[in-house]
Protein backbone atom coordinates (compact mmCIF):
# COMPACT_ATOMS: atom_id res chain seq x y z
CA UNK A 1 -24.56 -2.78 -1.82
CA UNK A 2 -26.25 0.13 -3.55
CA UNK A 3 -25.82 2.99 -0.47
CA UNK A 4 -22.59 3.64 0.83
CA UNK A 5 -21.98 3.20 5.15
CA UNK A 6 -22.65 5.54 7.39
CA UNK A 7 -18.81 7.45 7.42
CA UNK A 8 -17.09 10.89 7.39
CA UNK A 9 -14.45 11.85 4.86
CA UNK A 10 -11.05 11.43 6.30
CA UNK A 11 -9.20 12.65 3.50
CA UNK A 12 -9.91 14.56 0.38
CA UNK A 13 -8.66 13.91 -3.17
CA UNK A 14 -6.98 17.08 -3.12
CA UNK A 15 -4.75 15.43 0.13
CA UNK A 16 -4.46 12.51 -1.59
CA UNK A 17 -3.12 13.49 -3.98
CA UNK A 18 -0.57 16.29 -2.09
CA UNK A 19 0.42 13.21 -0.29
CA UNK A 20 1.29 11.62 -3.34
CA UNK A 21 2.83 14.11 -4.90
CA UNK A 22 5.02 14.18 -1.53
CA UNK A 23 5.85 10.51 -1.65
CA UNK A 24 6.17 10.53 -5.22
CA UNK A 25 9.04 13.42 -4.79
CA UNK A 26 10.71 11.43 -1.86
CA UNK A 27 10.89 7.98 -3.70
CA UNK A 28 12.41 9.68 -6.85
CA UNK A 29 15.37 10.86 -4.83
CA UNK A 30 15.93 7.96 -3.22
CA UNK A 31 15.25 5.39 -6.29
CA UNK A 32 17.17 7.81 -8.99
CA UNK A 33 20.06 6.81 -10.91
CA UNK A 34 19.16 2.73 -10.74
CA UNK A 35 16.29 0.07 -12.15
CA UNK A 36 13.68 -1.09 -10.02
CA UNK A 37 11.19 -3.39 -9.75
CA UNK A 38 7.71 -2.05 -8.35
CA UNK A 39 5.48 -4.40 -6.56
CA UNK A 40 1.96 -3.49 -6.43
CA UNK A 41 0.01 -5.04 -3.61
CA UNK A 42 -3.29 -5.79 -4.94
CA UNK A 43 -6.06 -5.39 -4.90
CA UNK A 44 -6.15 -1.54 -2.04
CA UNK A 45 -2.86 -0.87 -3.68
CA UNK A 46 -3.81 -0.37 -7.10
CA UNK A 47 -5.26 2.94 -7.28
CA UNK A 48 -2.44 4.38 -4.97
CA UNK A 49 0.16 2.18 -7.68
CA UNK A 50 -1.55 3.85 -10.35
CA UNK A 51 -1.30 7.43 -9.26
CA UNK A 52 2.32 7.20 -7.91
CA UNK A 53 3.83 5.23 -11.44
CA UNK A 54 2.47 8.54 -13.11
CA UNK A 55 5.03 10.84 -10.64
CA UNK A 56 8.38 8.39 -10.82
CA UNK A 57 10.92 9.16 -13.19
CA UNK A 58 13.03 6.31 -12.47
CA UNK A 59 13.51 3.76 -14.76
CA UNK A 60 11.33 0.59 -13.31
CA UNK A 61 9.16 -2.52 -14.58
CA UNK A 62 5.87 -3.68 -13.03
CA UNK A 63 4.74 -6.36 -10.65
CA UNK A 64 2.07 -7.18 -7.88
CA UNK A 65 0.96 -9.80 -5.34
CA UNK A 66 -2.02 -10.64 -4.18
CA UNK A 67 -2.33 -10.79 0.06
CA UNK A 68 -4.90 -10.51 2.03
CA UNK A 69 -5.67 -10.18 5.88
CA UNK A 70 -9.07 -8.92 5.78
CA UNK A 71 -11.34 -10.85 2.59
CA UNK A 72 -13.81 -8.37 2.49
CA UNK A 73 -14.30 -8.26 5.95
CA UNK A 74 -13.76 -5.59 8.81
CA UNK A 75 -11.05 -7.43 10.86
CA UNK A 76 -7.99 -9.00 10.06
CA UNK A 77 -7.18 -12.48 10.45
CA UNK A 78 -4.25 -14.56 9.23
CA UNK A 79 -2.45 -13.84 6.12
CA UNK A 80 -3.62 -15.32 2.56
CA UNK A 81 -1.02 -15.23 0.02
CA UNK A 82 -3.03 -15.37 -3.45
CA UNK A 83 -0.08 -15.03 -5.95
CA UNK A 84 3.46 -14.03 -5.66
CA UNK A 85 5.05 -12.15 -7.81
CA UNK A 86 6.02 -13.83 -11.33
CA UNK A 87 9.62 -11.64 -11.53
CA UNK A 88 12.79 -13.17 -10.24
CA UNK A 89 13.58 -11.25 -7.35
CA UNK A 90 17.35 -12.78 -6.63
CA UNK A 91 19.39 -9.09 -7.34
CA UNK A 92 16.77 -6.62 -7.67
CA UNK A 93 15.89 -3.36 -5.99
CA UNK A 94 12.45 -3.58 -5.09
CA UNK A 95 9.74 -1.13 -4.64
CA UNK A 96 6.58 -2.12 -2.53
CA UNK A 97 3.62 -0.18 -3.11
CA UNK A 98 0.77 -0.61 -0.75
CA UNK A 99 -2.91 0.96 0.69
CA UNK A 100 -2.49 0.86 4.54
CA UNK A 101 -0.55 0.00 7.40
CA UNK A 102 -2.34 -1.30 9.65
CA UNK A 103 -0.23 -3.81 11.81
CA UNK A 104 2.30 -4.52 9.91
CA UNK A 105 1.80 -8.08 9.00
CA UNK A 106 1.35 -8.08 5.13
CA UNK A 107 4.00 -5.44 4.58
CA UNK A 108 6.80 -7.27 7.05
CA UNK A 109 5.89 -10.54 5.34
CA UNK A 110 6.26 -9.28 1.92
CA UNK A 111 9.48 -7.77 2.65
CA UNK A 112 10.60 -10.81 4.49
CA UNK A 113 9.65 -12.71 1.13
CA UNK A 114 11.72 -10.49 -0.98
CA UNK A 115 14.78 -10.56 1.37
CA UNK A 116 14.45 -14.37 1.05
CA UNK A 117 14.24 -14.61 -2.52
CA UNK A 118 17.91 -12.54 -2.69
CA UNK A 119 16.32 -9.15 -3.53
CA UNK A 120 19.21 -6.59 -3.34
CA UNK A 121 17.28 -4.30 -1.41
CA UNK A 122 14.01 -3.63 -0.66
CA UNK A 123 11.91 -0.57 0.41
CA UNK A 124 8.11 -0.23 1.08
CA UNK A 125 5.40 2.90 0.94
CA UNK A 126 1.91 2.99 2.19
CA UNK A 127 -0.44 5.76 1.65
CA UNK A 128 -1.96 5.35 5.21
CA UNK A 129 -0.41 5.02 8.32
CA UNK A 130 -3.11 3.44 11.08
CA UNK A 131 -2.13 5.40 14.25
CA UNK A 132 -2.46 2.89 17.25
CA UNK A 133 -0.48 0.90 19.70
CA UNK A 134 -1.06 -2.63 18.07
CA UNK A 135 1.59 -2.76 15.81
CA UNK A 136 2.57 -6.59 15.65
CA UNK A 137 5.67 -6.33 14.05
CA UNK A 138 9.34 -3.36 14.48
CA UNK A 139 9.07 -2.81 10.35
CA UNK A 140 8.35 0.39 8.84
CA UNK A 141 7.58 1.29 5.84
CA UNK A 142 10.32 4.06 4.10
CA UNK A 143 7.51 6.17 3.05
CA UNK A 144 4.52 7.30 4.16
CA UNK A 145 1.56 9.73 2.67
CA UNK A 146 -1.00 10.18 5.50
CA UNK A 147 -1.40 8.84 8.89
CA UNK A 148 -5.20 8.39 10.03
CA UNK A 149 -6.41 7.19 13.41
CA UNK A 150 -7.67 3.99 14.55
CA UNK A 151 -11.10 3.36 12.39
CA UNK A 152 -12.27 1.26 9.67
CA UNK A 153 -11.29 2.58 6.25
CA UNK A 154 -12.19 2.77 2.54
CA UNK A 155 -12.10 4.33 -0.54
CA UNK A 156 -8.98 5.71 -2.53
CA UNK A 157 -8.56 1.64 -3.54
CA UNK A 158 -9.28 0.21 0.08
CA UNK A 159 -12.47 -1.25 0.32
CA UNK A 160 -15.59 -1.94 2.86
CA UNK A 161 -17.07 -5.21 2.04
CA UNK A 162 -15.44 -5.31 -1.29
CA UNK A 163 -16.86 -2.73 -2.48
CA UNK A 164 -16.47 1.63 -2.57
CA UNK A 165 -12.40 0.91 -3.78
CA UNK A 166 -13.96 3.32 -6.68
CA UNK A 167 -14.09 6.53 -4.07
CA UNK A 168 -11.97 9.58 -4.75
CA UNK A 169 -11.86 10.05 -1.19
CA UNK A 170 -11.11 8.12 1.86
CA UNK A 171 -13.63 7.74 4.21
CA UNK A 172 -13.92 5.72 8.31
CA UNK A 173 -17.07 3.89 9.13
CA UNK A 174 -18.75 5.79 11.79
């Protein structure tokens, strides 16, 4: 895919990254003082992962998982779990770290693994909120860096077709 989709910016890099710095200031109070493990949901939530380990001063080692509802399409069907996370989870603080939420699915089960596996306690951030009415789940992420509404999005890490995770920006499919 050599052109990118028809779209319209949603969000510059500059609001990226004053959302970040925003989250980033709002996770450091709560996670100060006490070791955590950060989870990076791969592959949307690298970029954001990247940005936001830069802004915590908190003393924390690394992780992901790969899940995915949408393999590289536009809609989302039933959850894939890739790989789990290789740390031993049974005490830990944990840290989530991931693109969008959409319905909640991913995040709630990835929590809900955690909690499982005897995690201590375990909070979440997204840098997109999806504004709609079709949540499918009560969770919540603890943190939050932009809410868009209800359209197809990429760039920033998130993709369209697998591709465009490279943009600066975030764009919505028009």
């Amino acid at each position: 895919m050599t052109d990118r989709p028809p779209s319209v910016q949603l969000f510059s890099n500059a609001e990226i990254r004053h959302a970040l710095d925003a989250m980033a200031a709002a996770i450091n109070v709560r996670c100060a003082q006490s070791e955590w493990l950060v989870i990076c949901v791969l592959q949307g939530g690298l970029v954001m992962a990247g940005e936001l380990l830069q802004r915590f001063d908190f003393s924390l080692k690394l992780d992901q998982v790969k899940v995915s509802r949408y393999a590289e399409t536009t809609q989302g069907h039933e959850l894939q779990w890739h790989f789990k996370p290789s740390a031993d989870l049974q005490g830990r603080q944990i840290l989530i770290l991931d693109d969008i939420f959409d319905e909640g699915i991913t995040l709630a089960a990835l929590v809900d693994y955690c909690q499982t596996a005897g995690a201590k306690l375990v909070l979440s951030a997204a840098l997109v909120d999806k504004q709609h009415d079709r949540k499918r789940t009560e969770y919540r992420p603890d943190f939050i860096g932009l809410n868009c509404p209800d359209r197809y999005i990429f760039g920033f890490g998130m993709d369209y077709e697998g591709y465009w995770r490279n943009l600066p920006a975030i764009y919505a499919l028009i």
